[in-house]
Protein backbone atom coordinates (compact mmCIF):
# COMPACT_ATOMS: atom_id res chain seq x y z
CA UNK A 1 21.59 1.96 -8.77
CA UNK A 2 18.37 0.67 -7.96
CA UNK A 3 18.66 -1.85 -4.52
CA UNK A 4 15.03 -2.49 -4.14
CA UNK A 5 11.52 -2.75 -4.98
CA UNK A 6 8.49 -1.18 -3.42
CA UNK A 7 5.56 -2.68 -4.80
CA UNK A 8 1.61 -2.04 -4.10
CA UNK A 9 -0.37 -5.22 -4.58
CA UNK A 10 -4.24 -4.67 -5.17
CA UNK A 11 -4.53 -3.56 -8.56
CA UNK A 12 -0.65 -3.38 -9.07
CA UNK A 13 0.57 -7.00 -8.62
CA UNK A 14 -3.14 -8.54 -9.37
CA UNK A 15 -5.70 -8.13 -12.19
CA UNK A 16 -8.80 -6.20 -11.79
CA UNK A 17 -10.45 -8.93 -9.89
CA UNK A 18 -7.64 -9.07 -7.10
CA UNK A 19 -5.97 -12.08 -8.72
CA UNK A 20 -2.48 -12.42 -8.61
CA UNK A 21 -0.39 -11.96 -12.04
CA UNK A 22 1.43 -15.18 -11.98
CA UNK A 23 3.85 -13.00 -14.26
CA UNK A 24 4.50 -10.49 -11.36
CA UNK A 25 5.03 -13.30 -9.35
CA UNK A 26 7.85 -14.24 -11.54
CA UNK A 27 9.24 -11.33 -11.58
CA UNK A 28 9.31 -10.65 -8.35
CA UNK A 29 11.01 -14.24 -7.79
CA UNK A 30 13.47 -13.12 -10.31
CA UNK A 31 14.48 -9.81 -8.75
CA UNK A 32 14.68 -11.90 -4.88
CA UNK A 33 17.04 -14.20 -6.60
CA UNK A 34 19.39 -11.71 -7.90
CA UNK A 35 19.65 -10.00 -4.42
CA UNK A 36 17.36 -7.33 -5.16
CA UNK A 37 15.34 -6.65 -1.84
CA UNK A 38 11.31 -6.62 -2.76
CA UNK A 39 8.56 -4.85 0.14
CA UNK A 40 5.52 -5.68 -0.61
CA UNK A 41 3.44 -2.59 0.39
CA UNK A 42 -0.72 -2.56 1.33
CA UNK A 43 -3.23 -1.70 2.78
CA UNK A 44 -3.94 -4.83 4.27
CA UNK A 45 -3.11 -6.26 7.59
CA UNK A 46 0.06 -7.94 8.69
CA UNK A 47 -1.14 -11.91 8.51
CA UNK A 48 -2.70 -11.15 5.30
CA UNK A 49 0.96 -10.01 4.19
CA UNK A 50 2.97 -12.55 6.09
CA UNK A 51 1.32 -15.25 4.14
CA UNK A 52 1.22 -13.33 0.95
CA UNK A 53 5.17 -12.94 1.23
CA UNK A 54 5.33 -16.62 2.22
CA UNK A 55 3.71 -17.77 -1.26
CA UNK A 56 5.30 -15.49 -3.78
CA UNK A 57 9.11 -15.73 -2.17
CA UNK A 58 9.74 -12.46 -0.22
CA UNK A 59 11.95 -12.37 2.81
CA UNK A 60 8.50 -10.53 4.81
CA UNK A 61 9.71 -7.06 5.03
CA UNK A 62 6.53 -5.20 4.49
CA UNK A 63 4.49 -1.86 4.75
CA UNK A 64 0.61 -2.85 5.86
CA UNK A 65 -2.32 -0.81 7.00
CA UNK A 66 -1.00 1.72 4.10
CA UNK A 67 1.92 2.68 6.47
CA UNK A 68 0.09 2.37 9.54
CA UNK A 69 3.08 -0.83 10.06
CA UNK A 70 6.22 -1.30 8.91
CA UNK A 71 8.40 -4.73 9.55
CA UNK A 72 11.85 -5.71 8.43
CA UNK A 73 11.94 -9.43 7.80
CA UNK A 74 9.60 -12.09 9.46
CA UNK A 75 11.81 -11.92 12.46
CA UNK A 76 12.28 -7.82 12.79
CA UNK A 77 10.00 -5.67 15.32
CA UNK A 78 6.63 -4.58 14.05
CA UNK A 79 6.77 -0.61 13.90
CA UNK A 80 3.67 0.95 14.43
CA UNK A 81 3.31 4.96 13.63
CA UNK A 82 -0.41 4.73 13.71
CA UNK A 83 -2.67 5.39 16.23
CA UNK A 84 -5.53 2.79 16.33
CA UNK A 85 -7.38 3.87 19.26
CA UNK A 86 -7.83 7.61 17.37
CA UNK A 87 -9.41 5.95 14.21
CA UNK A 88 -11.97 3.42 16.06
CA UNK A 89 -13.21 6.45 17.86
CA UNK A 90 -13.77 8.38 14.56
CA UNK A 91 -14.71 5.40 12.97
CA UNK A 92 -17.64 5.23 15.68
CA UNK A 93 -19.15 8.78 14.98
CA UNK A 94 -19.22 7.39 11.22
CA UNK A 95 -20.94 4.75 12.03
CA UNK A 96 -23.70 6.78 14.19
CA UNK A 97 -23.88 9.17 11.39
CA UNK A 98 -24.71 6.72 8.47
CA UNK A 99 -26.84 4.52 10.64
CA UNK A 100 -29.03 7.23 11.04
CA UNK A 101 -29.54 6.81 7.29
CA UNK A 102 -29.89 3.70 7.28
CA UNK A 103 -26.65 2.83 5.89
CA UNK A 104 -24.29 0.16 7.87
CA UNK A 105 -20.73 0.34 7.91
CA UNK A 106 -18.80 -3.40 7.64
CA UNK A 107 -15.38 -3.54 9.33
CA UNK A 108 -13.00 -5.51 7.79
CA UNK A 109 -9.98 -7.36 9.96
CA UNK A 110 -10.42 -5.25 13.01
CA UNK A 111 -9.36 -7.32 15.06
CA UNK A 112 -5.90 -7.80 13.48
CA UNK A 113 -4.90 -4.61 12.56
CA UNK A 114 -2.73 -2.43 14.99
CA UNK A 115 -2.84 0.95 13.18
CA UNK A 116 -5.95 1.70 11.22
CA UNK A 117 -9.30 1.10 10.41
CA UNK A 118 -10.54 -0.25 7.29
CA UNK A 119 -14.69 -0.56 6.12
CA UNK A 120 -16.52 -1.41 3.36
CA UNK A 121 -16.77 1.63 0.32
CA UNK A 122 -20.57 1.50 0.24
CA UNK A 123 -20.73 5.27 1.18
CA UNK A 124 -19.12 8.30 -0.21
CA UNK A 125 -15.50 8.73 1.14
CA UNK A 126 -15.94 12.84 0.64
CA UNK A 127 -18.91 12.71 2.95
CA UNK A 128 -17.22 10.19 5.58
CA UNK A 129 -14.41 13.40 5.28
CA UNK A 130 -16.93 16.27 6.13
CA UNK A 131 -18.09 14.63 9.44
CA UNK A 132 -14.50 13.63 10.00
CA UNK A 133 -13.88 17.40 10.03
CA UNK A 134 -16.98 18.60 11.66
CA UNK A 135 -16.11 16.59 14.47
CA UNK A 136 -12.52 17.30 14.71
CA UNK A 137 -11.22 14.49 14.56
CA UNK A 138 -7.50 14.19 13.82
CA UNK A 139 -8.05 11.28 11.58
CA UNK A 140 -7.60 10.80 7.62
CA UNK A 141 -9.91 9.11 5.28
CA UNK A 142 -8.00 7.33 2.42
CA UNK A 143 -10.33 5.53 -0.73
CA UNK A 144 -7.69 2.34 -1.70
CA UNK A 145 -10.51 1.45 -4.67
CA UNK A 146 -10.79 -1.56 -2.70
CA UNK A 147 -11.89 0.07 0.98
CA UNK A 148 -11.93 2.94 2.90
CA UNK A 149 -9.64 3.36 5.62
CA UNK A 150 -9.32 5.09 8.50
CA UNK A 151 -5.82 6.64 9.22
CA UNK A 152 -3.41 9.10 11.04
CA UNK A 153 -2.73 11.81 9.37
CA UNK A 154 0.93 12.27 8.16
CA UNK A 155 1.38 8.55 7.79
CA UNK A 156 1.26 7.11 4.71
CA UNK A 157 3.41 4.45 2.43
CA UNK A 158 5.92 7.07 1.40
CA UNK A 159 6.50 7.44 5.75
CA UNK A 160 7.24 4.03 6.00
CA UNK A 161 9.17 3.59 2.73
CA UNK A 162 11.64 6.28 4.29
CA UNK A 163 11.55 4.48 7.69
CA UNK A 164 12.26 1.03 6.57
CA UNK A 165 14.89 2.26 3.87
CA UNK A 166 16.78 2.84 7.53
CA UNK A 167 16.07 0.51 8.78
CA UNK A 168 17.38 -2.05 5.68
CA UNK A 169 20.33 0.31 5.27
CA UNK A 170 19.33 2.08 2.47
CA UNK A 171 18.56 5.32 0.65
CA UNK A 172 15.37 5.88 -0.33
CA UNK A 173 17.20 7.02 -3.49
CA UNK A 174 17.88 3.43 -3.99
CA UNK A 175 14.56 1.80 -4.40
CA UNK A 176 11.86 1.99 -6.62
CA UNK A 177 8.19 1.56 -6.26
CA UNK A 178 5.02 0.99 -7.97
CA UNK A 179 1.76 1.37 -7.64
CA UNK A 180 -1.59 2.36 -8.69
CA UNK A 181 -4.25 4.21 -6.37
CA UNK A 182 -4.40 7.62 -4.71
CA UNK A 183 -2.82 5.88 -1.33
CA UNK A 184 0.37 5.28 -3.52
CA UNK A 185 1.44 8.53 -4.28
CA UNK A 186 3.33 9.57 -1.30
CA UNK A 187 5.43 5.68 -1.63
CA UNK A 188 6.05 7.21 -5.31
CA UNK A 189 7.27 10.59 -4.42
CA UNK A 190 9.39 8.88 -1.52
CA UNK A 191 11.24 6.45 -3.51
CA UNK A 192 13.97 7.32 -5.71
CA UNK A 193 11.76 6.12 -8.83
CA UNK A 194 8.78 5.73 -8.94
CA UNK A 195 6.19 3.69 -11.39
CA UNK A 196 2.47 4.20 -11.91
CA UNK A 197 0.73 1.39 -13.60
CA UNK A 198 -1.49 2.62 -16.52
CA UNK A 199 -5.10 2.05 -14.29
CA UNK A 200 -3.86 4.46 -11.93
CA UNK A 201 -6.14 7.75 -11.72
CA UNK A 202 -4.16 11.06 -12.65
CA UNK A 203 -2.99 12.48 -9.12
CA UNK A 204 -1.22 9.38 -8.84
CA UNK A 205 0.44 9.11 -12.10
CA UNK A 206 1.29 12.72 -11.61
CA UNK A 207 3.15 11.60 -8.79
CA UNK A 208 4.84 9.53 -10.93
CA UNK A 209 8.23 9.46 -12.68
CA UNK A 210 6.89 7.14 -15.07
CA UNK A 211 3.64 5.23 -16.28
CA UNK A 212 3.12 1.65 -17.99
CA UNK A 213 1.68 1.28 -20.48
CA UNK A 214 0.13 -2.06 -19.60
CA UNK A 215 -2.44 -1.88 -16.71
CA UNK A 216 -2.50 -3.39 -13.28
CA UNK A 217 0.08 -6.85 -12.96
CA UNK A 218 0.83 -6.35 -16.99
CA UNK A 219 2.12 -2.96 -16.11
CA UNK A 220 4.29 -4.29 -12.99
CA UNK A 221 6.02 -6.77 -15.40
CA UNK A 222 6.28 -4.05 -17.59
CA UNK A 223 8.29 -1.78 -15.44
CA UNK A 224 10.38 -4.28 -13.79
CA UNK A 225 11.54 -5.42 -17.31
CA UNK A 226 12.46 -2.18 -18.14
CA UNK A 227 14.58 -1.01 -14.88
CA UNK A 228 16.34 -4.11 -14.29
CA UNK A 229 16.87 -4.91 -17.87
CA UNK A 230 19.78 -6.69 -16.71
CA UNK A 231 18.24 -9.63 -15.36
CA UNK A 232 16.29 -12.38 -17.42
CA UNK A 233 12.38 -11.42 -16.68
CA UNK A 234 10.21 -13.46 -18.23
């Protein structure tokens, strides 16, 4: 039996655009209401999820910086498996490198996020990966289709799904997830189900037990419909 929801939000709760569904939101309401525990999961930073939890009705537990932080609850102690300090110094040798083409790298939040690093995608995330390597650094570069980020390797969503099922008492067994980009497929393998919505690119719908056939928020309505049949989502 399902006991909770693991959703992505770019592309997975939203519209292309980054809008919100305003049916997601509903169903997510829906699924809170009935005592069904919902994580909102993300690459983004922790106040940018504390007020996005605030607005559509979750209790705040959340995955941010793409497992880079994990929280139980508004109130519960901020984990933090990621190691900032390594990414900022690869992060720096990027920089260098693509200044020296003329190319300049725009940070985005640094100065709230705790784990990782996170840029703007106007360069080629498989080149950002061979000077990662040729420098040594023990750092991951992950393409969210929305940014690239800097990360530790071996931490991921699907890390901090398994963490925070623990943490909320729970098998990982129990929950689902959902998602739609390349960062999601470790949450997807992790979780006892998991849902790609139909914009997702092929290594994450492989890494899927199922895929929507609506895209992006559609698709989350879509799949929360169909696995919790028993409650009234409209």
């Amino acid at each position: 039996m399902l006991k909770a929801l693991v959703t992505d939000v770019d592309g997975t709760i939203t519209d292309r655009r980054r809008r919100i569904n305003t049916a997601a939101v509903e169903a997510v309401r829906t699924l809170v209401d009935a005592g069904i525990e919902v994580v909102l999961a993300s690459g983004n930073t922790v106040c940018f999820m504390d007020g996005l939890c605030k607005m559509v009705g979750t209790d705040g537990t959340i995955i941010g910086e793409n497992g880079g932080v994990y929280r139980r609850g508004f109130s519960g102690t901020l984990r933090i498996p990621g190691d900032k300090n390594a990414c900022l110094a690869a992060f720096e040798v990027l920089k260098d490198y693509f200044a020296g083409r003329g190319i300049e790298l725009e940070l985005y939040s640094a100065q709230y996020r705790f784990a990782d690093v996170a840029f703007a995608r106007n360069i080629d995330p498989d080149e950002a990966r061979a000077v990662i390597r040729d420098h040594d650094f023990s750092v991951q570069v992950l393409d969210t289709g929305f940014a690239i980020h800097l990360q530790t390797p071996g931490v991921n969503k699907g890390t901090a799904l398994v963490e925070l099922a623990r943490e909320m008492g729970l098998s990982p067994s129990e929950m689902m997830a959902i998602g739609d980009s390349e960062n999601d497929t470790e949450m997807l393998e992790a979780a006892g189900f998991g849902v790609a919505v139909a914009n997702a690119p092929a290594r994450t719908r492989s890494a899927a037990d199922r895929v929507t056939e609506e895209a992006y928020g559609d698709g989350f309505v879509e799949a929360v419909k169909k696995y919790f049949d028993d409650l009234e989502v409209r």
